[in-house]
Protein backbone atom coordinates (compact mmCIF):
# COMPACT_ATOMS: atom_id res chain seq x y z
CA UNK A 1 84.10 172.15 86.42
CA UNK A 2 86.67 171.08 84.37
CA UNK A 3 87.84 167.32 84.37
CA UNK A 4 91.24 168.33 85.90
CA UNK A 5 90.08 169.86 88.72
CA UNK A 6 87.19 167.63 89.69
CA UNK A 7 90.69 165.30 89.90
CA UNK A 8 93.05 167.30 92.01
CA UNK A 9 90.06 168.55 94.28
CA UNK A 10 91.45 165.77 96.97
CA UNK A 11 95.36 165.33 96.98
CA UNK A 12 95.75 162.24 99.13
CA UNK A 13 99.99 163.56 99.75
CA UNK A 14 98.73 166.99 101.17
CA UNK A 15 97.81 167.12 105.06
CA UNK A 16 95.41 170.76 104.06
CA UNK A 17 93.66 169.15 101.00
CA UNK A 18 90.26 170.14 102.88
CA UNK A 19 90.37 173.70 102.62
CA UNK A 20 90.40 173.56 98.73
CA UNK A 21 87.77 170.99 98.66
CA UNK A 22 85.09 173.01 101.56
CA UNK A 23 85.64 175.69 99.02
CA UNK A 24 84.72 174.32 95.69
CA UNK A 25 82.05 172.52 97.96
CA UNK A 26 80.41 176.27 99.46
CA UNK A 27 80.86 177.68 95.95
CA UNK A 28 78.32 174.48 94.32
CA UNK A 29 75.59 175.51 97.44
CA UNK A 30 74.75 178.94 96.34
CA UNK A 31 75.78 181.63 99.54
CA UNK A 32 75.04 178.75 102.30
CA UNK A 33 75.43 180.43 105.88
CA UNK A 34 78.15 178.43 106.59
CA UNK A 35 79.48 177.92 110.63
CA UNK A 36 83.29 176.69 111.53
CA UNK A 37 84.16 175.89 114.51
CA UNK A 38 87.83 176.18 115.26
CA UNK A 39 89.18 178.31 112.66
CA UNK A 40 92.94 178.11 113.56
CA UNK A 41 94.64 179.99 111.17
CA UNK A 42 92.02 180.52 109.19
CA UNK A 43 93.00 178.70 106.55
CA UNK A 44 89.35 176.72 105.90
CA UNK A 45 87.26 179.89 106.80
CA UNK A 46 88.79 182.56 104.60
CA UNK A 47 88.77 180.56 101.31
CA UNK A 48 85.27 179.51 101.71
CA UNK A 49 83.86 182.61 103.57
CA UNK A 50 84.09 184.47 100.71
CA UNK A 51 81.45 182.24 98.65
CA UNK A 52 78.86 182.37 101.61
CA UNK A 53 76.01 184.87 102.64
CA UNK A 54 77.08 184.82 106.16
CA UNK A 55 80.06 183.32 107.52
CA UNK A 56 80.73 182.50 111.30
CA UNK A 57 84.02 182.03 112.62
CA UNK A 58 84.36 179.99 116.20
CA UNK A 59 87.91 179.63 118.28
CA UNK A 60 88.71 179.97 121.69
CA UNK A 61 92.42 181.26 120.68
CA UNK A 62 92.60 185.17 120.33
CA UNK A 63 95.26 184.55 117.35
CA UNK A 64 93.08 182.66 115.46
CA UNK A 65 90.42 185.15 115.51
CA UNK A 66 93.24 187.40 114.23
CA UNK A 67 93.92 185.78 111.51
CA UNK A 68 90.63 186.23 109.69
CA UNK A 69 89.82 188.22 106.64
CA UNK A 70 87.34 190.59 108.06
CA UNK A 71 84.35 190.78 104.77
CA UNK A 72 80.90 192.13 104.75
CA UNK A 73 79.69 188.48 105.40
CA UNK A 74 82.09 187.29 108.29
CA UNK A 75 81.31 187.37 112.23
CA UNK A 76 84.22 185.99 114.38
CA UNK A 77 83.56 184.85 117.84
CA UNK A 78 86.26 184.31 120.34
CA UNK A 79 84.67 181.71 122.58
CA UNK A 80 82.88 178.10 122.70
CA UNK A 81 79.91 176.55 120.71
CA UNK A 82 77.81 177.31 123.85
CA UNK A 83 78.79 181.39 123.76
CA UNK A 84 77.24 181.33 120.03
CA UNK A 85 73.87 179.85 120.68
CA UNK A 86 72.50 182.94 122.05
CA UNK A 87 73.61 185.15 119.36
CA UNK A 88 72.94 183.15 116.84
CA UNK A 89 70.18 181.24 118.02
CA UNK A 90 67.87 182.11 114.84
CA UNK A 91 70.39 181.58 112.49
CA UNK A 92 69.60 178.18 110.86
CA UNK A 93 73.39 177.10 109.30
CA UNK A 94 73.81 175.31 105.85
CA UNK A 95 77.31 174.35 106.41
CA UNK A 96 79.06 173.46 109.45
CA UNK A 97 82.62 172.48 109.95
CA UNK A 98 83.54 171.23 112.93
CA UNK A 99 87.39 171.38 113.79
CA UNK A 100 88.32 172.26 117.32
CA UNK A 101 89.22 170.34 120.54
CA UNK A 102 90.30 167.05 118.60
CA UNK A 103 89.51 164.78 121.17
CA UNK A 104 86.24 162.41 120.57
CA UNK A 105 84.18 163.11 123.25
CA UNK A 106 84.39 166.83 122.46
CA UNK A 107 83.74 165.98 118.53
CA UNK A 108 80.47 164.10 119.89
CA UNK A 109 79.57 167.36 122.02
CA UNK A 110 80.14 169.77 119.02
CA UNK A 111 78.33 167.73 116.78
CA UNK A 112 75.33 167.24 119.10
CA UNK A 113 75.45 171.50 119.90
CA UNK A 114 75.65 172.16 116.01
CA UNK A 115 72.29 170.30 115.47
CA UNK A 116 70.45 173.13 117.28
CA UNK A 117 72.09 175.48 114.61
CA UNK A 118 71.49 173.07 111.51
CA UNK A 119 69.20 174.11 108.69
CA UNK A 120 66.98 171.58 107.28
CA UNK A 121 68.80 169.26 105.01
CA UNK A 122 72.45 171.10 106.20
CA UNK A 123 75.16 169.23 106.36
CA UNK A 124 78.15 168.90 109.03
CA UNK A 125 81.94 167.82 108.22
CA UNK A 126 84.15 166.88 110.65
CA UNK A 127 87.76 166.81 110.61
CA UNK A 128 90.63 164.94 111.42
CA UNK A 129 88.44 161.61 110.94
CA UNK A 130 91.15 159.66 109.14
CA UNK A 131 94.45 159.57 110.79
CA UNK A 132 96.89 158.59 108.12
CA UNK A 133 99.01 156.51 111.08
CA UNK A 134 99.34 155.34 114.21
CA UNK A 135 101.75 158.36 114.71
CA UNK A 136 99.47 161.20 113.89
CA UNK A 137 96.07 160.17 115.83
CA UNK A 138 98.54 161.33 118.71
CA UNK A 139 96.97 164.71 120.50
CA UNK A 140 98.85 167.06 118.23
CA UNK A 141 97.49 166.27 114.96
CA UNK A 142 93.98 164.18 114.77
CA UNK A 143 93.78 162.92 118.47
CA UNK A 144 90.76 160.84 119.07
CA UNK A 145 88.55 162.66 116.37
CA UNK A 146 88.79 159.60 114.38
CA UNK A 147 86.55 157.62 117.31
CA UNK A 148 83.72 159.93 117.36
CA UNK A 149 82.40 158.66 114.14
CA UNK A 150 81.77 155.10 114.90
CA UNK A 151 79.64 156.80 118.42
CA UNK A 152 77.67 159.05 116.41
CA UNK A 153 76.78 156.82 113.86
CA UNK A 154 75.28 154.44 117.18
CA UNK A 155 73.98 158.01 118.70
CA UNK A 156 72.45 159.40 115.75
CA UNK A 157 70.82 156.29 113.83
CA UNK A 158 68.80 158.69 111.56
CA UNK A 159 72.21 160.04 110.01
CA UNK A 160 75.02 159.34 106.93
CA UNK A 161 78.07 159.94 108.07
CA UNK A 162 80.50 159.16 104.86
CA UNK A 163 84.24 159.16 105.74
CA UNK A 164 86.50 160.39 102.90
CA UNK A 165 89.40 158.05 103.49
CA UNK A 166 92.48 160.69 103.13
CA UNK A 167 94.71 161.78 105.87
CA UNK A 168 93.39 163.89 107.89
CA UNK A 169 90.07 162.72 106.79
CA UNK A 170 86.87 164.33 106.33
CA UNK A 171 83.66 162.96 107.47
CA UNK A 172 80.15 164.05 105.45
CA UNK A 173 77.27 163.74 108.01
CA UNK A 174 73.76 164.46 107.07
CA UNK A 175 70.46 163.37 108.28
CA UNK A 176 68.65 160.46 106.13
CA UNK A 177 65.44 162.80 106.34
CA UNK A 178 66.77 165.27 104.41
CA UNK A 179 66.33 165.68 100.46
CA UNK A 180 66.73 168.52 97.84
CA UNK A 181 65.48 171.86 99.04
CA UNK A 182 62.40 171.70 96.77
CA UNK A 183 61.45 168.75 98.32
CA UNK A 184 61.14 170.03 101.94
């Protein structure tokens, strides 16, 4: 990677600096099977799906689902975290990027779902986990995502969670027990 980009890979004045950043970020883990939940417009998923060996697509809004780029490698779900586990309950995820309902008890209940879906040293990012005001942690933009990272770091003792301190934010979370995959 060239010194430029490893520069403008977070813009700090953008509010969608994550999408470029997940992307660079599926393309360094070799074809991860990457999970998002809450695809909106689609404009995390279809960037990085295309760098993944299976990409899964979560929303509970029909025009969301719409909005995907249908590829060998995607599967879009219209539904909850809960109407995935049976489908994909042998499907051990690399990647999972949690950014639905943006209120922090909902974060907490994704985040505690996606474990049963986590592969061994995976990692989860959650969004909206740095409000850049008092103005947009209001329900419209980052709600009460932002509080769910203090509770899981109490819930989950056995866990990083590293906050990347940009508006909207981005929040790394990884179990300390996991290492490099030659390690496991």
């Amino acid at each position: 990677m060239k010194v430029r980009d490893r520069l403008t890979m977070i813009d700090p004045r953008s509010r969608s600096w994550h999408p470029g950043f997940i992307k660079k970020l599926a393309a360094g883990m070799n074809k991860p099977r990457y999970l998002e939940i809450g695809v909106y417009r689609g404009e995390t998923f279809n960037p990085v799906s295309k760098y993944c060996s299976l990409a899964v697509g979560l929303d509970i809004d029909p025009e969301a689902i719409s909005s995907i780029r249908k590829r060998a490698q995607t599967n879009v779900r219209l539904g909850t975290l809960q109407d995935l586990e049976g489908e994909f309950a042998n499907v051990q995820f690399d990647l999972i990027f949690i950014d639905a309902d943006h209120r922090k008890d909902a974060v907490i209940a994704d985040f505690s779902s996606a474990l049963n879906m986590l592969a061994p040293g995976g990692l989860i990012l959650l969004h909206d986990t740095w409000p850049g005001s008092v103005e947009l942690s209001n329900e419209k933009y980052c709600g009460s995502a932002y509080l769910s990272v203090p509770e899981l770091r109490g819930l989950f003792t056995d866990w990083n969670f590293v906050t990347l301190p940009f508006h909207p934010g981005l929040t790394f979370c990884q179990s300390t027990l996991a290492g490099p995959p030659w390690l496991r």
